[in-house]
Structures are given as C-alpha cells and as structure tokens.
Protein backbone atom coordinates (compact mmCIF):
# COMPACT_ATOMS: atom_id res chain seq x y z
CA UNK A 1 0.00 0.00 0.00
CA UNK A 2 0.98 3.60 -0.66
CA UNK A 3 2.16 5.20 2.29
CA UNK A 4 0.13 7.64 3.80
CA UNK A 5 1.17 10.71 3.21
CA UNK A 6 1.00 9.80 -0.97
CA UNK A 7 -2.24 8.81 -0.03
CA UNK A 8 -2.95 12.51 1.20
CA UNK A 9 -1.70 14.34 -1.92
CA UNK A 10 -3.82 11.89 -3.81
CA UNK A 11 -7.10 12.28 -2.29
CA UNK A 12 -6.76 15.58 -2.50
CA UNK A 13 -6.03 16.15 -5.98
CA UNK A 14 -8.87 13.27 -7.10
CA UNK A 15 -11.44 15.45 -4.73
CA UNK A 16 -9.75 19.09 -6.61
CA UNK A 17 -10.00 17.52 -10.11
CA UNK A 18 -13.93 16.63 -8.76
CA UNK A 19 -14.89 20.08 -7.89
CA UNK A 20 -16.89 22.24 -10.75
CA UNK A 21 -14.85 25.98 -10.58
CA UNK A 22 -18.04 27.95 -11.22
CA UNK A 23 -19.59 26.49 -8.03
CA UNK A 24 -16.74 29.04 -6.65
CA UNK A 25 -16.59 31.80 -9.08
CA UNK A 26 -14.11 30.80 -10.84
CA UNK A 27 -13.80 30.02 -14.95
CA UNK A 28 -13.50 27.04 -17.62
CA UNK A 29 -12.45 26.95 -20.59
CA UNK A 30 -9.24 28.44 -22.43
CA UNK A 31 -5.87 27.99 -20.30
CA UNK A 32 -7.47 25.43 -17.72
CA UNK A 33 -4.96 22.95 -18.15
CA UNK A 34 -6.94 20.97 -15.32
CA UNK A 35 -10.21 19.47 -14.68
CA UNK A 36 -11.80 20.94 -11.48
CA UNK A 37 -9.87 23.63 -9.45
CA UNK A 38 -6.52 24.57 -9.17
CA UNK A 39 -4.04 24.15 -6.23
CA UNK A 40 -3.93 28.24 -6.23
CA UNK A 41 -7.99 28.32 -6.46
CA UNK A 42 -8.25 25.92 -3.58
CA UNK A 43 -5.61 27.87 -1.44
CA UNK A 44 -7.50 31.08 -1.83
CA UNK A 45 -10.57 29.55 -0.87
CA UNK A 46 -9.33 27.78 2.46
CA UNK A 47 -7.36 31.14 3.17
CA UNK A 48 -3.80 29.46 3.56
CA UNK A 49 -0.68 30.11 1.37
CA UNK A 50 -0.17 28.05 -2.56
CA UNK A 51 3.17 26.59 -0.88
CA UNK A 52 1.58 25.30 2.06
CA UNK A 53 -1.04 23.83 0.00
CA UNK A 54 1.41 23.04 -2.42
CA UNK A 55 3.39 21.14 0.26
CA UNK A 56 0.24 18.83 1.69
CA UNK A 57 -0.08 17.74 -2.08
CA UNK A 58 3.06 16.58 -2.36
CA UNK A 59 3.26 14.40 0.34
CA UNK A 60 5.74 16.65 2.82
CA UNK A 61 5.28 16.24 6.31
CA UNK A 62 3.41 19.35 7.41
CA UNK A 63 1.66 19.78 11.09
CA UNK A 64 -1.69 20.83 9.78
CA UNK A 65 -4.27 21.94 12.76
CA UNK A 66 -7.93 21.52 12.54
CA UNK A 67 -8.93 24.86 11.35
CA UNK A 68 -7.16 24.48 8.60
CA UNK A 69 -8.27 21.14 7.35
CA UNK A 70 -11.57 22.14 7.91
CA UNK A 71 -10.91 24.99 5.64
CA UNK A 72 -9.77 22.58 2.90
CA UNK A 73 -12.59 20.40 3.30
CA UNK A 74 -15.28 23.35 2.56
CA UNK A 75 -12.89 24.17 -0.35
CA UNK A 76 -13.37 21.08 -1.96
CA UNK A 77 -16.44 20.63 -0.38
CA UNK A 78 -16.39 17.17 0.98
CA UNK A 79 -19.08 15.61 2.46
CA UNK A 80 -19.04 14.79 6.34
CA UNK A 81 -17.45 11.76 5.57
CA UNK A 82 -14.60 12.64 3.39
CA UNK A 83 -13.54 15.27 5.37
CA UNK A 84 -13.03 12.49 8.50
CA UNK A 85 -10.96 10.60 6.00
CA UNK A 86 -8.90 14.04 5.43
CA UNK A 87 -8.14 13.96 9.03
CA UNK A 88 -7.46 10.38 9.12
CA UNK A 89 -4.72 10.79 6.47
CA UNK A 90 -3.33 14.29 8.04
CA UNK A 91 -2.69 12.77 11.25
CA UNK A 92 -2.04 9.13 10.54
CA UNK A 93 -0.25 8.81 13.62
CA UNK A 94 -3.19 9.28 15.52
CA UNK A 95 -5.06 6.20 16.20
CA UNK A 96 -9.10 5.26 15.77
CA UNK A 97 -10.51 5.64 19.66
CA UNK A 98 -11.38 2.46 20.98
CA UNK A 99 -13.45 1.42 24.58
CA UNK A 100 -10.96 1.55 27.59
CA UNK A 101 -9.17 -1.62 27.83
CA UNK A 102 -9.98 -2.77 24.10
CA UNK A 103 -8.21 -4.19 21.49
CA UNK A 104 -8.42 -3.76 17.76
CA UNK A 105 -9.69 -7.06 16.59
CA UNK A 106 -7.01 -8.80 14.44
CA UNK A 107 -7.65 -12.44 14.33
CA UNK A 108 -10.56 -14.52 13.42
CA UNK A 109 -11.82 -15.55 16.64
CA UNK A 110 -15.47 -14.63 17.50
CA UNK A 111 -15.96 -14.90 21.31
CA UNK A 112 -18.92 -17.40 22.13
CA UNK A 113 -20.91 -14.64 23.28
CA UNK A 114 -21.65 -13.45 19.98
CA UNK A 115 -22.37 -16.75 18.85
CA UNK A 116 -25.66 -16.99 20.80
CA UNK A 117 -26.21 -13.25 19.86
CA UNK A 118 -26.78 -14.40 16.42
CA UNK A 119 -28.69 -17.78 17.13
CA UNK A 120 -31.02 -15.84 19.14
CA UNK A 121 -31.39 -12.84 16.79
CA UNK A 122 -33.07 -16.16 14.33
CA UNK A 123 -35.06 -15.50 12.13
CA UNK A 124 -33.22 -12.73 11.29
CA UNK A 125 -30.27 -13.03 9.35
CA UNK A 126 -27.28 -12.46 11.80
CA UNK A 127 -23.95 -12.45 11.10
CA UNK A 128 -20.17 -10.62 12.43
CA UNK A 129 -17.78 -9.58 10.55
CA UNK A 130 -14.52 -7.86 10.93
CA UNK A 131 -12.63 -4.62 8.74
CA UNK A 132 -11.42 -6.63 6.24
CA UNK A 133 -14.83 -7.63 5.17
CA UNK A 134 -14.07 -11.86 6.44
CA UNK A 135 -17.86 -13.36 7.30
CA UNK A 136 -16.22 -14.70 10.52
CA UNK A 137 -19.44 -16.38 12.11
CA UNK A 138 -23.50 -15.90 11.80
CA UNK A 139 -26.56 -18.12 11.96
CA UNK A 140 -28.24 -20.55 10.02
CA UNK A 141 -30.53 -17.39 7.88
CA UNK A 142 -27.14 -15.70 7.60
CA UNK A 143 -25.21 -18.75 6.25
CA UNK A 144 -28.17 -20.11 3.79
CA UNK A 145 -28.82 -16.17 3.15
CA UNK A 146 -25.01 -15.90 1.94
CA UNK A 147 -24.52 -19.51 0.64
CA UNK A 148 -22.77 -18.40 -2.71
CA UNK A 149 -20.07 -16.34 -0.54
CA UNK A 150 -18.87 -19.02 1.61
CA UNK A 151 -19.40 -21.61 -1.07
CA UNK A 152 -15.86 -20.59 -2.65
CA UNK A 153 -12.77 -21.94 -0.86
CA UNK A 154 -10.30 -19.50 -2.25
CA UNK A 155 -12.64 -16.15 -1.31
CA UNK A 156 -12.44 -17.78 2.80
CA UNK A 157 -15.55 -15.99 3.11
CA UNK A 158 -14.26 -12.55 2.23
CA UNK A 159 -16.77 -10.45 0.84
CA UNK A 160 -14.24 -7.97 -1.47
CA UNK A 161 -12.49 -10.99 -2.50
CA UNK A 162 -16.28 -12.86 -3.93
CA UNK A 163 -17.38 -9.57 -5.34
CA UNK A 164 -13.99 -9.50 -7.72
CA UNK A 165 -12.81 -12.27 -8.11
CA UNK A 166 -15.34 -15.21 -8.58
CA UNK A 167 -18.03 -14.42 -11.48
CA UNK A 168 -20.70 -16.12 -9.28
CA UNK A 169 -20.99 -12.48 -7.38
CA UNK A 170 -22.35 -10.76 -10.90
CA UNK A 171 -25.46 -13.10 -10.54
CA UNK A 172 -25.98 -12.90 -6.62
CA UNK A 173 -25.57 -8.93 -6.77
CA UNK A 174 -28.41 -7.89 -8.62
CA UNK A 175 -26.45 -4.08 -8.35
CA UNK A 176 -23.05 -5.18 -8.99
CA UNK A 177 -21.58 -1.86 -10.13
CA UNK A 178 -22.75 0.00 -6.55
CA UNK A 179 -21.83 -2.96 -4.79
CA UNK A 180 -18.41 -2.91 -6.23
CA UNK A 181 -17.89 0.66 -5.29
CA UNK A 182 -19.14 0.17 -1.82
CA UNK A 183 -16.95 -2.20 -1.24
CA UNK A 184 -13.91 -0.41 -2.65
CA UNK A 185 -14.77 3.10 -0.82
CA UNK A 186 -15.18 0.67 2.11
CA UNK A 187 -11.55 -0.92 1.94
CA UNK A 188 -10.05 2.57 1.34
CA UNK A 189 -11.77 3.70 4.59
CA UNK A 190 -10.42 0.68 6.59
CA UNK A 191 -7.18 1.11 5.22
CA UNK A 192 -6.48 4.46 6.39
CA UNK A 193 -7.70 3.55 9.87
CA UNK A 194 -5.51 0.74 10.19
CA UNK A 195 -2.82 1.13 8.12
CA UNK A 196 -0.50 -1.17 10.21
CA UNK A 197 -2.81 -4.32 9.35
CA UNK A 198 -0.96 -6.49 7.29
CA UNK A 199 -3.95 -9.23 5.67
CA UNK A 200 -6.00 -5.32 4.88
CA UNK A 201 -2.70 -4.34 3.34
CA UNK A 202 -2.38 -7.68 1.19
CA UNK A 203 -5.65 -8.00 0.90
CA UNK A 204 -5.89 -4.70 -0.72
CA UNK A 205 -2.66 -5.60 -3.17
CA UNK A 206 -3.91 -8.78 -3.99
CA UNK A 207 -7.08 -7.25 -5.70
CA UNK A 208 -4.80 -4.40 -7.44
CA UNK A 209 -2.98 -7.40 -8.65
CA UNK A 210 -5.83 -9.80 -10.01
CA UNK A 211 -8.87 -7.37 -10.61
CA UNK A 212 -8.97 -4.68 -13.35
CA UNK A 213 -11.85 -3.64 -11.68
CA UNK A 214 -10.81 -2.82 -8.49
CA UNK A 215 -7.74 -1.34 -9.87
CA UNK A 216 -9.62 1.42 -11.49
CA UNK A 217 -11.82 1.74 -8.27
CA UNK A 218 -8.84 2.30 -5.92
CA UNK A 219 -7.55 5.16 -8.09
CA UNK A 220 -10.72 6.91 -8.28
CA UNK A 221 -10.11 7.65 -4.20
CA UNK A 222 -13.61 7.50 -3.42
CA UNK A 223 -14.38 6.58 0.35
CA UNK A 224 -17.88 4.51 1.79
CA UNK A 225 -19.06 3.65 5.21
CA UNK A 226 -22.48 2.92 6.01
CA UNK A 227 -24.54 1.86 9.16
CA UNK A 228 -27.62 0.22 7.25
CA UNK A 229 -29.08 0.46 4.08
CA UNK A 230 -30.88 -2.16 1.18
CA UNK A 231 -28.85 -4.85 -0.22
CA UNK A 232 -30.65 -6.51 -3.81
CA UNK A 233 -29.58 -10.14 -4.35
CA UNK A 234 -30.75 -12.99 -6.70
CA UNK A 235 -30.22 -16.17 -4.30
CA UNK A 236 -29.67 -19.21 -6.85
CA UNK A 237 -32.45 -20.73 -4.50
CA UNK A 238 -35.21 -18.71 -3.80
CA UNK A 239 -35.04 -15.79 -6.36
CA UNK A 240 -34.81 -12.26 -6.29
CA UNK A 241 -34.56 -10.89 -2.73
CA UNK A 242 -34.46 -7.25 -1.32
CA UNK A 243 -33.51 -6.21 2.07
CA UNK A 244 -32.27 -3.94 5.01
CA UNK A 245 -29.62 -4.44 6.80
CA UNK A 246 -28.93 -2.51 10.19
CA UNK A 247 -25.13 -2.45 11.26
CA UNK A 248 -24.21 -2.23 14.76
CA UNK A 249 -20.05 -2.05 16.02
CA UNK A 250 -19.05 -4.78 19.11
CA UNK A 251 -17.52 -2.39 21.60
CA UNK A 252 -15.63 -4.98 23.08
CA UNK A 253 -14.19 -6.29 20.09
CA UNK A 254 -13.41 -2.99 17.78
CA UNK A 255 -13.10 -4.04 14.42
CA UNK A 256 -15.88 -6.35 14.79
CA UNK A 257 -19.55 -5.26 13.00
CA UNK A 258 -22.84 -7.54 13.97
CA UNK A 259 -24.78 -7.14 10.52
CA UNK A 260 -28.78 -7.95 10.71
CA UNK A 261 -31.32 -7.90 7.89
CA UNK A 262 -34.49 -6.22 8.79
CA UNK A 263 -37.21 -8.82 7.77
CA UNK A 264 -40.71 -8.76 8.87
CA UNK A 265 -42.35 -11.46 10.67
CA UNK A 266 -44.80 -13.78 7.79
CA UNK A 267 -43.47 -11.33 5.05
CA UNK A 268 -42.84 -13.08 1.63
CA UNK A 269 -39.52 -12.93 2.06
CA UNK A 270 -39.47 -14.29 5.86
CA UNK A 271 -41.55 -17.03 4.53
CA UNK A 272 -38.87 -17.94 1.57
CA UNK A 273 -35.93 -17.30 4.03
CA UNK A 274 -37.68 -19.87 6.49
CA UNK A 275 -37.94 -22.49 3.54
CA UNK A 276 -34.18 -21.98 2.43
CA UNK A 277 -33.26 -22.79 6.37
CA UNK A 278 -35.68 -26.10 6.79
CA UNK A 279 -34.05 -27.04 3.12
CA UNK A 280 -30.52 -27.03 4.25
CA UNK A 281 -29.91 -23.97 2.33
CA UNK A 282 -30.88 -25.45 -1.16
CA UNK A 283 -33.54 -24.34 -3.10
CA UNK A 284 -37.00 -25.97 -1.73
CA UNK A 285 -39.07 -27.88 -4.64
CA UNK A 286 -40.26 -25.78 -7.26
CA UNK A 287 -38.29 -23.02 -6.42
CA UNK A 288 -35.67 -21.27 -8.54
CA UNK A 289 -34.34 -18.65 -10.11
C-alpha cells in the first residue's frame, strides 16, 4: 500500500480535479490545463498560502491543525465523511478511539458470546464480521442467506475478494456496479484507519494485482461507510430478494460489525428465508431462479 502521506496528496487532488470551478466563481475553458480547481484556487478559498497547500499535495510532512483542514474540506467541499478521512490521512499517527481496555480485533476468533447473539437474533439473518470484510461467524438465515459467498474456498468468506474475483458475485448482486464501489470506498476507509494491518494491506494488493476492476476503483479515491441500508440479491435458490440491513459495532471487540437484515415477521420474504433454512440452504421444490 501507498504510504500515507501519498495517499494525502492523492485524495486531494482526485477530490480538486472533482470540484466544478463555477460552483466558486471561478472560470472554464481556455488555459485550464486541469479538470476541477486549481491548487492556487483551492488555497484562496481555504485562506492558507499556494506553498503550504502546495506542500500537503506533495506528500511533505506538514503539522496541519484543525482549522485548517476544515478549511480545505469546505474548499473542496467534501461531504461529512470525506472530510473524516482528510483527518485520518493528516494525522495518521493518531489512532481510531477504541473502549478503555480494548483491542483492535485482528484475528478470526469470534468470542462465544456473539455466537448466541446471532442464534437468538433467528429468524433474522445475523452475522459478524470484521474490517477486512471476512464473514467470521453468523446463523443458520445468515449462512443459507449468503450460501454463494462461503461456497468458494479461495474467497475464505471474504466479501471484497467474492465480489472481484469469482463471477458467481455478478449473478448474486443484482447491483453489482454500486456494490463494487461500496466495497472499494469501504476498503479505502479501513485502510487508512488501520494502516498497520498487514492481511487489509495484502488483501488490498492482492485485488490491485488480479482485478482490473478494483484497480480502477482504488484510483478513483472515493471513500464509503455505512450503518444500514438495502442490499438486492438474486439467491440461486429462492429468487430475487431485497432487504435492510442494520449495522451495529461490538464495543468490546473494535473491528468487529454484527450485521442484521431487517425482515418482517410472515413477510414473503421471511416465509422464503424460512424455507431456504428447513431445506438445508438449497432451493426448496419448485423453487428457482
């Protein structure tokens, strides 16, 4: 992985080429040799010098207080959560707050506690997972819910490995291209919180390696994090599925997430879900895609 202070000057000239100069006065057109603003433009409009602007760009190590990267971020005009990934990558050195006497979570373990968490959370899909996106444990909905994820050996249950690198993900993703940028803008956001994780860090070059797709993701810069939204698959059991999912952070463990899909009780699709658990996880008779 780049190191971090790269990975400043390069956010901030993908979110500068971004930004549309008449939003802030300025012109396009003749002798705009750049798309967006320039370095000079964005100085002016967070009040601080071209060379001290210049300087953050090019990766020199600069003590940069919050004023002023709050003044870049309205320059650029990040949203809420780009400008906490500014401040992640100006102060690198400072580390992600975690409970009093916790550890970042870096192996695979899942305490038994969490276990019967998900069991009883049935028949709601349940499942934990940790910042590099591993499906480390969840219940039987879960499992049967996510069959064609764990089904591949060589993606260990890693959800950025099965969405590019095994083909099977373009038929269970019925929104593969927002998926796929998700789960990019995810990894970037992980990456800069932990940058001293080595699996993230290979994880991360071993899809720059293998995946065009990612490739061209990663350079785009573009950061995601959410705490619930919808999630569209076609299960190659029971059909075409829509859900919510509601995402909620183990304090004990940080860098665990306890993911639950939203499903109400003797809905359609708690009624299909139900089915796919009494089958084993395989498609009941009569029922396809």
């Amino acid at each position: 992985m780049a190191p971090e202070d790269s990975e400043l000057g390069s956010f901030l000239r993908s979110r500068r080429a971004r930004v549309n100069p008449t939003r802030f006065g300025g012109a396009t057109g003749i002798g705009r040799r750049v798309p967006g603003l320039r370095r000079e433009e964005v100085a002016t409009l967070a009040g601080i010098s071209v060379e001290y602007y210049a300087r953050l760009e090019r990766g020199r190590k600069v003590r940069v207080s919050e004023t002023v990267l709050a003044a870049i971020a309205r320059a650029l005009d990040l949203n809420d959560l780009e400008a906490t990934h500014l401040h992640d990558l100006a102060h690198s050195e400072a580390k992600v707050p975690t409970a009093t006497g916790a550890q970042d979570h870096h192996g695979d373990a899942v305490r038994p506690e969490l276990n019967v968490i998900t069991d009883a959370l049935s028949p709601l899909p349940a499942w934990i997972t940790n910042y590099r996106m591993d499906f480390l444990a969840g219940n039987r909905e879960a499992r049967a819910l996510y069959a064609p994820l764990l089904g591949n050996p060589e993606d260990k249950g890693n959800r950025a490995r099965f969405i590019f690198l095994d083909p099977v993900s373009r038929g269970f993703q019925c929104q593969w291209e927002q998926v796929a940028d998700e789960t990019v803008g995810a990894l970037r956001w992980y990456a800069t919180r932990h940058p001293d994780d080595r699996e993230l860090s290979g994880l991360i070059l071993d899809l720059n390696s293998r995946s065009t797709e990612f490739r061209s993701r990663w350079g785009d810069h573009n950061i995601s994090h959410h705490r619930s939204g919808d999630v569209h698959v076609n299960h190659p059991a029971i059909g075409d599925l829509k859900l919510v999912y509601e995402r909620l952070d183990v304090t004990h463990d940080p860098g665990l997430s306890l993911f639950i899909h939203v499903v109400e009780p003797g809905s359609t699709i708690a009624r299909r879900l139900a089915d796919l658990v009494a089958d084993g996880g395989s498609a009941p008779p009569g029922v396809g895609v």
